[in-house]
N, C-alpha and C. Protein backbone atom coordinates (compact mmCIF):
# COMPACT_ATOMS: atom_id res chain seq x y z
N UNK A 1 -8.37 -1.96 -20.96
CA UNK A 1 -8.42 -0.60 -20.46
C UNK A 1 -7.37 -0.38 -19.38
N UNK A 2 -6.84 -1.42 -18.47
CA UNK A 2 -6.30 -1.48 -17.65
C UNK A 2 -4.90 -1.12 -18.05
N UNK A 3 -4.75 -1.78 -18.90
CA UNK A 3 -3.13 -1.35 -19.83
C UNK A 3 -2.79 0.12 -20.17
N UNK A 4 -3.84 0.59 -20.49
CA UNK A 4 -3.96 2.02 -20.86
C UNK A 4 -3.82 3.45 -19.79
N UNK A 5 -4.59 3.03 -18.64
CA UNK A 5 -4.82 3.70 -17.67
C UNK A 5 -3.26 3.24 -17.03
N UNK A 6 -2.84 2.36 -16.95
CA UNK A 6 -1.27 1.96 -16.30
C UNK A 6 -0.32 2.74 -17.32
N UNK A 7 -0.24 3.20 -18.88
CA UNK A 7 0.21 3.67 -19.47
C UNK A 7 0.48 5.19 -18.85
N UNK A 8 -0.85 5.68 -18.80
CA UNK A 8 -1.12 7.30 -18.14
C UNK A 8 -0.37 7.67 -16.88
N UNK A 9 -0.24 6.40 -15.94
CA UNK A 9 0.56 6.47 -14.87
C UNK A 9 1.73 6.59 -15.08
N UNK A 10 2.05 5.62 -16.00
CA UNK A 10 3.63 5.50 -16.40
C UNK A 10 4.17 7.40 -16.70
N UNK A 11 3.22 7.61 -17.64
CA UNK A 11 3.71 8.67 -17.94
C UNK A 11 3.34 9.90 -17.42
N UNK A 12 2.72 10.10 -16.78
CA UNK A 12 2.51 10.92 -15.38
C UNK A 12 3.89 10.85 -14.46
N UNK A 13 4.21 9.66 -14.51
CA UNK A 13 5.54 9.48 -13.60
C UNK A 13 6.79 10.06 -13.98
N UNK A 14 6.78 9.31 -15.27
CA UNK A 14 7.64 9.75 -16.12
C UNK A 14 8.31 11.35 -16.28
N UNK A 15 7.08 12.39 -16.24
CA UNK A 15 7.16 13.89 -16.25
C UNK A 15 7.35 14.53 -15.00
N UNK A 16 7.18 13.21 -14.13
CA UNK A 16 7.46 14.08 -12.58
C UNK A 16 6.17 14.71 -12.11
N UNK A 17 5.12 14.67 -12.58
CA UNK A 17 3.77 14.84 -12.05
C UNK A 17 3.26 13.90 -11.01
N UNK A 18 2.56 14.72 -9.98
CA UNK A 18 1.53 14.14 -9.20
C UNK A 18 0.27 13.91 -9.72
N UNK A 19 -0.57 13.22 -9.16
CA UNK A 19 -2.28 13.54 -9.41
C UNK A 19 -2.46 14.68 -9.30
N UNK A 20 -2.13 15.54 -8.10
CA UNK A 20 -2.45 16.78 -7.90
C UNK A 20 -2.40 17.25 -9.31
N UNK A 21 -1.25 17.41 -9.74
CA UNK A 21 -0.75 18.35 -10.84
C UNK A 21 -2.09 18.59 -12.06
N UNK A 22 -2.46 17.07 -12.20
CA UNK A 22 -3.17 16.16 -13.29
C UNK A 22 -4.69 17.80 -12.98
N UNK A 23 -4.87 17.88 -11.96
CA UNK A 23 -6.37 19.15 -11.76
C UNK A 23 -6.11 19.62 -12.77
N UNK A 24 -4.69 20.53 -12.98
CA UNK A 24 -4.68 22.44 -13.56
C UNK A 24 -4.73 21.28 -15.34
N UNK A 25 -4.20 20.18 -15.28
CA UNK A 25 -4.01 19.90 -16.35
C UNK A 25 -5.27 19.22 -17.08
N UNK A 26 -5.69 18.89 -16.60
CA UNK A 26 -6.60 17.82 -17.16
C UNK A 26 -8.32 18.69 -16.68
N UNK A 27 -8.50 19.21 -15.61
CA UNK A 27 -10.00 19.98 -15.62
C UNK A 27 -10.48 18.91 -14.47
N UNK A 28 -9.62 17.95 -13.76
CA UNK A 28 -10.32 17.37 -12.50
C UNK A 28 -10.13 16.99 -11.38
N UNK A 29 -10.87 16.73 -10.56
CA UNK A 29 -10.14 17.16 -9.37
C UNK A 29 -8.96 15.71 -8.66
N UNK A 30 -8.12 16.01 -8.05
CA UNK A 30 -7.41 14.92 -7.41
C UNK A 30 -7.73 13.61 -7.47
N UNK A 31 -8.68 13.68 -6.64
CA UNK A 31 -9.68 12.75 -6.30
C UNK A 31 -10.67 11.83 -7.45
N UNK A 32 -11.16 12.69 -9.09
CA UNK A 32 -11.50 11.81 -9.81
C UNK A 32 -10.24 11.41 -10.58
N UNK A 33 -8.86 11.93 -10.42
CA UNK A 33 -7.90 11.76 -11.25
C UNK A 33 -7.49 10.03 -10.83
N UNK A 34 -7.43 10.00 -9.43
CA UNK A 34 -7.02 9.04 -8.66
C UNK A 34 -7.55 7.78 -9.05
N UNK A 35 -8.94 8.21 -8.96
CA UNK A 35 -10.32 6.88 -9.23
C UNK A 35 -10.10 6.53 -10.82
N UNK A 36 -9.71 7.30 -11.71
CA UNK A 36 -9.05 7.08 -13.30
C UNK A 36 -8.12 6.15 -13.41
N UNK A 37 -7.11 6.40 -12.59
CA UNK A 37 -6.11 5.89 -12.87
C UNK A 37 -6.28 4.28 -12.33
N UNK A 38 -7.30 4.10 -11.16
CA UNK A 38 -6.99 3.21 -10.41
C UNK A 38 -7.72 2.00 -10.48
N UNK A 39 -9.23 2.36 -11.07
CA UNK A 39 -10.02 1.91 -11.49
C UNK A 39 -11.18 2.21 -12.32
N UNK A 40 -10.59 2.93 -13.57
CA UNK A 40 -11.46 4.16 -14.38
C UNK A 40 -12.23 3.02 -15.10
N UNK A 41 -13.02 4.06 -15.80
CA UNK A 41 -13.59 3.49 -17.08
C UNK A 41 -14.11 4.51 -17.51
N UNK A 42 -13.01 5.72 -18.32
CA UNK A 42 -13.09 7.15 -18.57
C UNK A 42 -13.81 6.68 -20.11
N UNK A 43 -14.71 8.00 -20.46
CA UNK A 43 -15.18 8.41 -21.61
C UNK A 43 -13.70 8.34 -22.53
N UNK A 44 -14.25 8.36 -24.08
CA UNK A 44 -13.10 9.11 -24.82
C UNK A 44 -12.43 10.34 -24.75
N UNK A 45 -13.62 11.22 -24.24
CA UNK A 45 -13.42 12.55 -24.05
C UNK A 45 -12.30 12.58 -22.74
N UNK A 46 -12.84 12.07 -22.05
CA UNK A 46 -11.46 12.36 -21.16
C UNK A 46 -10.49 11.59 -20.93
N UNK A 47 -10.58 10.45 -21.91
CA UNK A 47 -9.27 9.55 -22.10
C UNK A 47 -8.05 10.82 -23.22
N UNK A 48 -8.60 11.15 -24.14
CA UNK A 48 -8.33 12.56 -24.71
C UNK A 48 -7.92 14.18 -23.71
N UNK A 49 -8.46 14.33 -22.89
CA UNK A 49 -8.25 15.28 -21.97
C UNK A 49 -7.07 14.72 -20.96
N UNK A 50 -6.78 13.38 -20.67
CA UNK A 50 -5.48 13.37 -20.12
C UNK A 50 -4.30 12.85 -20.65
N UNK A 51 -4.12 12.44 -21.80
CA UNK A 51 -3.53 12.44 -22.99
C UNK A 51 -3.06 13.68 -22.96
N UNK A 52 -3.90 14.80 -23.03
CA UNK A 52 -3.30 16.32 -23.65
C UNK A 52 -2.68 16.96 -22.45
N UNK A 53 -3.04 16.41 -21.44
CA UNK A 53 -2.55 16.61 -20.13
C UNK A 53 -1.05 16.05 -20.11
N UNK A 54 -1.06 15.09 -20.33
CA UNK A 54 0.24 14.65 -20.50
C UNK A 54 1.32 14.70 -21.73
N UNK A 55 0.80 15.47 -22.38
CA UNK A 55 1.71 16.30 -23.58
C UNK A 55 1.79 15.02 -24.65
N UNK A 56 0.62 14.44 -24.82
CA UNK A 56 0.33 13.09 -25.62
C UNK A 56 -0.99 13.38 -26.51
N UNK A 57 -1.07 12.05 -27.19
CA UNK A 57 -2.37 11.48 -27.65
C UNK A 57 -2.47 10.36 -27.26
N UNK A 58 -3.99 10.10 -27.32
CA UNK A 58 -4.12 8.36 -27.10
C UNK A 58 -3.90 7.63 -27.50
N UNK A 59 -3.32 7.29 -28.74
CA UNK A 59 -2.66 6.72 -29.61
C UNK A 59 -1.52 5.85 -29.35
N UNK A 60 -1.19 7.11 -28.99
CA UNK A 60 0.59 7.74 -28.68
C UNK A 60 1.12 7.05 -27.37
N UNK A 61 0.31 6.85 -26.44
CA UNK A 61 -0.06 6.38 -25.57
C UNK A 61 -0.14 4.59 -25.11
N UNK A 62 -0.85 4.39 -26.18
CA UNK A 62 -1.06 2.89 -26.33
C UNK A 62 -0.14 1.80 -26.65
N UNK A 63 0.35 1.05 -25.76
CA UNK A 63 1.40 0.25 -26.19
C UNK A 63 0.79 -1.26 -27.30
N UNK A 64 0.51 -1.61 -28.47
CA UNK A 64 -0.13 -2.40 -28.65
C UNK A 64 0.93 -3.75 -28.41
N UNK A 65 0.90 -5.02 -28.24
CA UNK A 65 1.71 -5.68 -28.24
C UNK A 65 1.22 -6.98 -29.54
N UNK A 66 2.04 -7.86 -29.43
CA UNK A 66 1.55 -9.29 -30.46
C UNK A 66 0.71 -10.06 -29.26
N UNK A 67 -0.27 -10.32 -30.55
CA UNK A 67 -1.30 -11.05 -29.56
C UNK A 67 -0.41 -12.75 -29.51
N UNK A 68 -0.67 -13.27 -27.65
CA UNK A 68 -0.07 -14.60 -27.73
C UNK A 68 -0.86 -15.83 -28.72
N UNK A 69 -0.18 -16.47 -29.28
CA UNK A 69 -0.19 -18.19 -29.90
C UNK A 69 -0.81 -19.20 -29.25
């Protein structure tokens, strides 16, 4: 999950967004945006709600890598 939520940051960054921003976008406030990113353990629903926030999907989002040998 940790990979994922570091993904959202990435790309939060990426667009030049703050947390702040993440409120008008996502439906929450600063403050639970923060606790998401930092140490979430978001529903689907709002793993989905900041995805769309960030002009993504979760999917889309997900870096999968090769598992190590």
């Amino acid at each position: 999950m940790n990979s994922l939520l570091h993904q959202f940051k990435l790309r939060r960054l990426f667009l030049g967004l703050k947390q702040g921003d993440m409120m008008l976008r996502v439906g929450v406030s600063r403050q639970q945006y923060q606790r998401l990113e930092s140490k979430g353990n978001p529903r689907l629903n709002t793993l989905e709600l900041v995805a769309n926030g960030l002009n993504g999907e979760v999917l889309s989002l997900i870096h999968i890598s090769e598992p190590t040998r």
